[in-house]
C-alpha atoms as a PDB file:
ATOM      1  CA  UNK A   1     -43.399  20.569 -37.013  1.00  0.00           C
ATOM      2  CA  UNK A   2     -40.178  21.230 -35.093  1.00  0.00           C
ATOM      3  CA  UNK A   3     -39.912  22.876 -32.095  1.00  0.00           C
ATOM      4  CA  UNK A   4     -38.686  26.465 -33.755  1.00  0.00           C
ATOM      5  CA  UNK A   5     -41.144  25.796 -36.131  1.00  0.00           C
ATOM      6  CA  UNK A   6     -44.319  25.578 -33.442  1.00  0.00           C
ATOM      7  CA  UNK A   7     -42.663  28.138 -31.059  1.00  0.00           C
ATOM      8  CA  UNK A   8     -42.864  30.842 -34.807  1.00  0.00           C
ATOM      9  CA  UNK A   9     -46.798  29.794 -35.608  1.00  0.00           C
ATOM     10  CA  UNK A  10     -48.128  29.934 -31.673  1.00  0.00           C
ATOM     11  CA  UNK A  11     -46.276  33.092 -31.447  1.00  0.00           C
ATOM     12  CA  UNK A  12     -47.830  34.727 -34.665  1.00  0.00           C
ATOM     13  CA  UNK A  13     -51.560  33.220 -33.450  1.00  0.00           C
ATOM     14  CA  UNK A  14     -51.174  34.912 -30.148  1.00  0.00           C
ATOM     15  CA  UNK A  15     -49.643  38.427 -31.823  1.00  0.00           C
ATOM     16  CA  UNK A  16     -52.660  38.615 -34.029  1.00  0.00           C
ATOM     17  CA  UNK A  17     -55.608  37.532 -31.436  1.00  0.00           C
ATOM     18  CA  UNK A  18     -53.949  39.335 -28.298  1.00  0.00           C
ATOM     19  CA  UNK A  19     -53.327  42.907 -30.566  1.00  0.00           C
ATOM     20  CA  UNK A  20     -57.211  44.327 -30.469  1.00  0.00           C
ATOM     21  CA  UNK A  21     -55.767  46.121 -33.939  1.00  0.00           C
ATOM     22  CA  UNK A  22     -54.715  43.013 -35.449  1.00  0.00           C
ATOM     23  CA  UNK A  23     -58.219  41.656 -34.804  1.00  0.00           C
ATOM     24  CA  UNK A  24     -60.275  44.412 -36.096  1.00  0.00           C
ATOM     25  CA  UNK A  25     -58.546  44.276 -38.860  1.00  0.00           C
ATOM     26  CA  UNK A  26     -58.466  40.616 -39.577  1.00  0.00           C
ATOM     27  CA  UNK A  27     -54.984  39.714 -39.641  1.00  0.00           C
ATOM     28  CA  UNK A  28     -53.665  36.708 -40.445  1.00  0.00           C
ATOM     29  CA  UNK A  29     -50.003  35.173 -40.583  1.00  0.00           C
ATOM     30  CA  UNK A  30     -50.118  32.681 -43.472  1.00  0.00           C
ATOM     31  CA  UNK A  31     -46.375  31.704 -43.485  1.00  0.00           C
ATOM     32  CA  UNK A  32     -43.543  31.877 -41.078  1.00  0.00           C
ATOM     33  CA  UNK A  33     -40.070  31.226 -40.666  1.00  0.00           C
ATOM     34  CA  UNK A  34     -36.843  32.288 -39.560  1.00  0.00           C
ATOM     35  CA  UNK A  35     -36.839  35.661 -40.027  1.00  0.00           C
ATOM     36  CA  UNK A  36     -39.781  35.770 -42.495  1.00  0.00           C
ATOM     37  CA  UNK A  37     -43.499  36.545 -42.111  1.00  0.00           C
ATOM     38  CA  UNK A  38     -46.271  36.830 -44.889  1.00  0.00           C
ATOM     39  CA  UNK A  39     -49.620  37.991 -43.324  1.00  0.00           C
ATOM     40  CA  UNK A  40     -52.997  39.445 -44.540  1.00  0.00           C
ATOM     41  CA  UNK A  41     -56.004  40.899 -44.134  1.00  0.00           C
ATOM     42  CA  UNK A  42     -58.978  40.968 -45.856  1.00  0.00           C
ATOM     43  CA  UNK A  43     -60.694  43.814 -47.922  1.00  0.00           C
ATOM     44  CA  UNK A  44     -63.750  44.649 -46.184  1.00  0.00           C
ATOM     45  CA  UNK A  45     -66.079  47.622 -46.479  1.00  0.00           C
ATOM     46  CA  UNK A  46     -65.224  48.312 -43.161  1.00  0.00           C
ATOM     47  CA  UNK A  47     -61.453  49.159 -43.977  1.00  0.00           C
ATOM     48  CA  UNK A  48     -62.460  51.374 -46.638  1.00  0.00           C
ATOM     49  CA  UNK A  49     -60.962  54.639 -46.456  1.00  0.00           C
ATOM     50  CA  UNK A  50     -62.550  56.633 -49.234  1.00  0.00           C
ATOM     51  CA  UNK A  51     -65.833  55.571 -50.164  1.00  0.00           C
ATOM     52  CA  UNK A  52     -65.807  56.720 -53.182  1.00  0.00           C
ATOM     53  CA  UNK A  53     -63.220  54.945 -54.509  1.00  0.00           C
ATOM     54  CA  UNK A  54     -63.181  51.596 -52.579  1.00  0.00           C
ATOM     55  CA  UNK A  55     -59.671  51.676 -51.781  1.00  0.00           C
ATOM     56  CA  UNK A  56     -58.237  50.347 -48.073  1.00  0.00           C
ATOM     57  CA  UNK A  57     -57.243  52.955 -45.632  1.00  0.00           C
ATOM     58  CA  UNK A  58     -53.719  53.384 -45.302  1.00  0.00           C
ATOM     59  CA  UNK A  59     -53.758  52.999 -41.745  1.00  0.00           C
ATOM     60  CA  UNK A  60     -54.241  49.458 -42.290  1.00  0.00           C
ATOM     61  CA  UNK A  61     -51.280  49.231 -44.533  1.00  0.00           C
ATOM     62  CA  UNK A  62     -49.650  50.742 -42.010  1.00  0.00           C
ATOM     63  CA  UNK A  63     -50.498  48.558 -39.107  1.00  0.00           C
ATOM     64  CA  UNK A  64     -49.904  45.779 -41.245  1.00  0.00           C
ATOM     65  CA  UNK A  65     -46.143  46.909 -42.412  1.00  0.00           C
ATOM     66  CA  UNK A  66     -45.649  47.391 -38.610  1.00  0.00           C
ATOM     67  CA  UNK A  67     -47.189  44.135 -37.258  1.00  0.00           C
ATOM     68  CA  UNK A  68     -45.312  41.626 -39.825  1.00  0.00           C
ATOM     69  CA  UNK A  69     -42.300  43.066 -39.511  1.00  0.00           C
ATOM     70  CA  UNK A  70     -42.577  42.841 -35.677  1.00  0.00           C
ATOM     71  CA  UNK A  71     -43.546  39.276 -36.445  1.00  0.00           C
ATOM     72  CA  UNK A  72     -40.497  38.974 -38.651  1.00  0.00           C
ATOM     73  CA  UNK A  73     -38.288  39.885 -35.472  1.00  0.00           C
ATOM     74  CA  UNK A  74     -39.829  37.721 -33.271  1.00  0.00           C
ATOM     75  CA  UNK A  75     -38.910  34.768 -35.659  1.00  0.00           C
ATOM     76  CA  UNK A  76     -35.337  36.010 -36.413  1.00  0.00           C
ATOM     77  CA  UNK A  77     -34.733  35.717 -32.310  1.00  0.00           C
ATOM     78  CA  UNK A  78     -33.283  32.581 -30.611  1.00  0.00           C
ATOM     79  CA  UNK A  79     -35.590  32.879 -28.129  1.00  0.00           C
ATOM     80  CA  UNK A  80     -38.845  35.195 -27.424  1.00  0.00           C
ATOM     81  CA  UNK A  81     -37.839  38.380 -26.633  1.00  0.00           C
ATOM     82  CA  UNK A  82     -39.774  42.197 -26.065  1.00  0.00           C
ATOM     83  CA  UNK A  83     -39.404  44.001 -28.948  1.00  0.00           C
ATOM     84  CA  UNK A  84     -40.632  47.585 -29.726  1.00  0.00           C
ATOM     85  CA  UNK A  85     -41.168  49.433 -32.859  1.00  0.00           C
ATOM     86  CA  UNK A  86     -37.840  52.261 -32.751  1.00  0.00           C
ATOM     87  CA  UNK A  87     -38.537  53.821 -36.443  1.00  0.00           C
ATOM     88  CA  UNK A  88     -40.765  52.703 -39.536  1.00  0.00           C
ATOM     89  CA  UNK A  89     -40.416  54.450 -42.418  1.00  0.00           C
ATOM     90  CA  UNK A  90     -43.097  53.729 -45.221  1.00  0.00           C
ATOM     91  CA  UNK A  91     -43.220  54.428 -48.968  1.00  0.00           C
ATOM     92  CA  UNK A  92     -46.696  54.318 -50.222  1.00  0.00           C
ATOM     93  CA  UNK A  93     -46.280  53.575 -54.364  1.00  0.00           C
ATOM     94  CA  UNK A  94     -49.733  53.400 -55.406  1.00  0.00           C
ATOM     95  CA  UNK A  95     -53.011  53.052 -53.908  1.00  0.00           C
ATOM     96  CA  UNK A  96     -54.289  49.576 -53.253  1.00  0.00           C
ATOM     97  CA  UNK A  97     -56.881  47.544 -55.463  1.00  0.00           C
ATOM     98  CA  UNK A  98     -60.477  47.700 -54.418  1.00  0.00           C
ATOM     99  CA  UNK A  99     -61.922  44.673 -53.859  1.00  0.00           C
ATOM    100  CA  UNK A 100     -58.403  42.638 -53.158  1.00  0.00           C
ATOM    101  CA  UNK A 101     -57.112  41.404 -49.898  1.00  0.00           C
ATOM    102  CA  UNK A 102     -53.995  42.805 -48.918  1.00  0.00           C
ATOM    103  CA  UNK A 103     -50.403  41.228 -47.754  1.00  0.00           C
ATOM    104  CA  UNK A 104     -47.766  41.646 -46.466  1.00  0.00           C
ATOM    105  CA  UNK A 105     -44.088  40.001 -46.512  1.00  0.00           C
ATOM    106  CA  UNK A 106     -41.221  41.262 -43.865  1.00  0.00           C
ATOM    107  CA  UNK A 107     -38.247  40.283 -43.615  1.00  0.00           C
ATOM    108  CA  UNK A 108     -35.577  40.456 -40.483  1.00  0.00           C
ATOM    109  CA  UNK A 109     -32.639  40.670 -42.144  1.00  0.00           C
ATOM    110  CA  UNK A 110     -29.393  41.949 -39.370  1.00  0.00           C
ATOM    111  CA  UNK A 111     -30.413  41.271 -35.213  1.00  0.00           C
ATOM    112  CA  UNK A 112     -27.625  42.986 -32.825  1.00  0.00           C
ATOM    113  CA  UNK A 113     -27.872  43.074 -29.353  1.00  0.00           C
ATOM    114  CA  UNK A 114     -30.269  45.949 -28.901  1.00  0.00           C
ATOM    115  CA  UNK A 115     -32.429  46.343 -32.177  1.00  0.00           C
ATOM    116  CA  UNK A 116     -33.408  44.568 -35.041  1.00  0.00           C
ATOM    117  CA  UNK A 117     -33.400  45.620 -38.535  1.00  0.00           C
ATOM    118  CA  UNK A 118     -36.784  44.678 -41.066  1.00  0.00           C
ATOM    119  CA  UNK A 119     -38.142  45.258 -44.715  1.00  0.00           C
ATOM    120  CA  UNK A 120     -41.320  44.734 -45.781  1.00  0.00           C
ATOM    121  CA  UNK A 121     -43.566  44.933 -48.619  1.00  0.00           C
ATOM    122  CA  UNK A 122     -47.695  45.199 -48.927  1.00  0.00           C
ATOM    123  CA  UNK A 123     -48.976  44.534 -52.262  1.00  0.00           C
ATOM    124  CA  UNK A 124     -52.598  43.427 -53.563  1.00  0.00           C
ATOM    125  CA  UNK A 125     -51.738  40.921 -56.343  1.00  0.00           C
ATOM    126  CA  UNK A 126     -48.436  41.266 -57.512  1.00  0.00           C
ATOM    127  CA  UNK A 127     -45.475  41.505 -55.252  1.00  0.00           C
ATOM    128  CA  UNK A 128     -43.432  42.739 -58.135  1.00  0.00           C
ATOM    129  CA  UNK A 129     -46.103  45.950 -57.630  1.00  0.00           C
ATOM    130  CA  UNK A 130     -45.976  47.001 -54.203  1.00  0.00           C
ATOM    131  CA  UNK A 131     -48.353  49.200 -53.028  1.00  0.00           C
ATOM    132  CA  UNK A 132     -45.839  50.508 -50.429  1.00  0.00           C
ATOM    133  CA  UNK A 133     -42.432  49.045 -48.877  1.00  0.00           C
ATOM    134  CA  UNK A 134     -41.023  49.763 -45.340  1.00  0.00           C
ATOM    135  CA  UNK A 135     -38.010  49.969 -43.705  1.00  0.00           C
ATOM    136  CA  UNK A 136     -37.823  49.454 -39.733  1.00  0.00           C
ATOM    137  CA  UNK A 137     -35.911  48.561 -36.403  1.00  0.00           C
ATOM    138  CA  UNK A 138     -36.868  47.353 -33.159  1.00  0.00           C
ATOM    139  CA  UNK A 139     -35.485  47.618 -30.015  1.00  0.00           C
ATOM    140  CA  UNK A 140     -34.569  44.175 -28.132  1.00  0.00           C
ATOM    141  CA  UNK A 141     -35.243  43.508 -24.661  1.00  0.00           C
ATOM    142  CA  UNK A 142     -37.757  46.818 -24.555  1.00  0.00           C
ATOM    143  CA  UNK A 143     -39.769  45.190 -21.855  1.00  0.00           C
ATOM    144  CA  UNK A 144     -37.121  45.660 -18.490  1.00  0.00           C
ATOM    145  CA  UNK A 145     -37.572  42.082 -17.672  1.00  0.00           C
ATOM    146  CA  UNK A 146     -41.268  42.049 -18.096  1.00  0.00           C
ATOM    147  CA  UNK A 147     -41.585  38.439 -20.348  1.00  0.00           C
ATOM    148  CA  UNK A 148     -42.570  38.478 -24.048  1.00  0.00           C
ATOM    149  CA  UNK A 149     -46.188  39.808 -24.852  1.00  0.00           C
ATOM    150  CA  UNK A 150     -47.600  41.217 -21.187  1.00  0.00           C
ATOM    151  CA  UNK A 151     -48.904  43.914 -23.000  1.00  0.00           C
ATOM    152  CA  UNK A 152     -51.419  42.200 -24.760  1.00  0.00           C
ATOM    153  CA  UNK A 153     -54.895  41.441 -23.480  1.00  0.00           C
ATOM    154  CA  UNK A 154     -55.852  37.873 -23.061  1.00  0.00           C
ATOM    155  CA  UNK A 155     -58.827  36.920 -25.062  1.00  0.00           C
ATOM    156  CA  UNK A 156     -60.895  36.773 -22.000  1.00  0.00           C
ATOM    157  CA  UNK A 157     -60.560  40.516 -20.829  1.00  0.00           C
ATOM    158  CA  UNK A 158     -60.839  41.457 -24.289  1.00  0.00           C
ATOM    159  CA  UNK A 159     -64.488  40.045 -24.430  1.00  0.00           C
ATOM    160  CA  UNK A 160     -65.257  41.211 -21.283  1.00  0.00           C
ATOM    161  CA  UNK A 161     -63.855  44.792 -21.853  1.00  0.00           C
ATOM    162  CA  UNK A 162     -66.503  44.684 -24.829  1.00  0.00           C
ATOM    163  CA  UNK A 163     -69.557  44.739 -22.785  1.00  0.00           C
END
């Protein structure tokens, strides 16, 4: 692995075991690059929003639109930066599959000085069949000097919060 290439996966591992969210819900980054993130998350029973039908709640769509593309900025930056979520507009197309995991692919597509522009799509098993596309931007530099990720818990006080 290169350097940008280690910096992008160590990143993603410590977004999705540091967010509390992320790990409730099971997320997982299974590619990344510059600019581009494809995650998922598992179907459980325990994401199920409607019983009755079996169908994923569409808060974790949600989360998920808004955590990948946050990934995706991460990965467009030079370097690690703060970045906050500024707008995220969703389009839900269809409900999702029971019984099929989830993903999600962003893409960072313009970075200016101050925010950072994203689209992403979560689909079941067909990309080509979205269950719901988003648009977003980020503001840079949102922490005032604070570095990259102090908001998240450390695995440690997470577990010990827990008790």
């Amino acid at each position: 692995m290169t350097d940008t290439s280690d910096r992008l996966v160590n990143m993603a591992q410590i977004m999705n075991t540091g967010s509390p969210q992320a790990v409730a819900l099971g997320l997982r980054t299974l590619e990344i690059g510059p600019g581009r993130v494809v995650m998922t998350a598992p179907y459980r029973e325990d994401l199920i929003g409607n019983p009755s039908t079996g169908v994923i709640a569409g808060g974790v769509v949600t989360t998920m639109l808004d955590h990948a593309s946050g990934q995706a900025v991460y990965a467009a930056l030079d370097s690690p930066d703060a970045v906050a979520t500024l707008d995220l507009r969703i389009d839900y197309m269809r409900r999702a599959e029971p019984g099929r995991d989830l993903f999600v692919e962003a893409h960072c597509y313009r970075v200016t000085h101050a925010i950072a522009f994203v689209r992403a799509i979560a689909y079941d098993a067909d990309k080509t069949d979205p269950v719901a596309t988003a648009q977003s931007a980020f503001m840079l530099n949102s922490s005032a000097g604070r570095p990259a990720g102090a908001n998240l818990k450390p695995p440690a006080a997470q577990s010990k919060s827990a008790r």
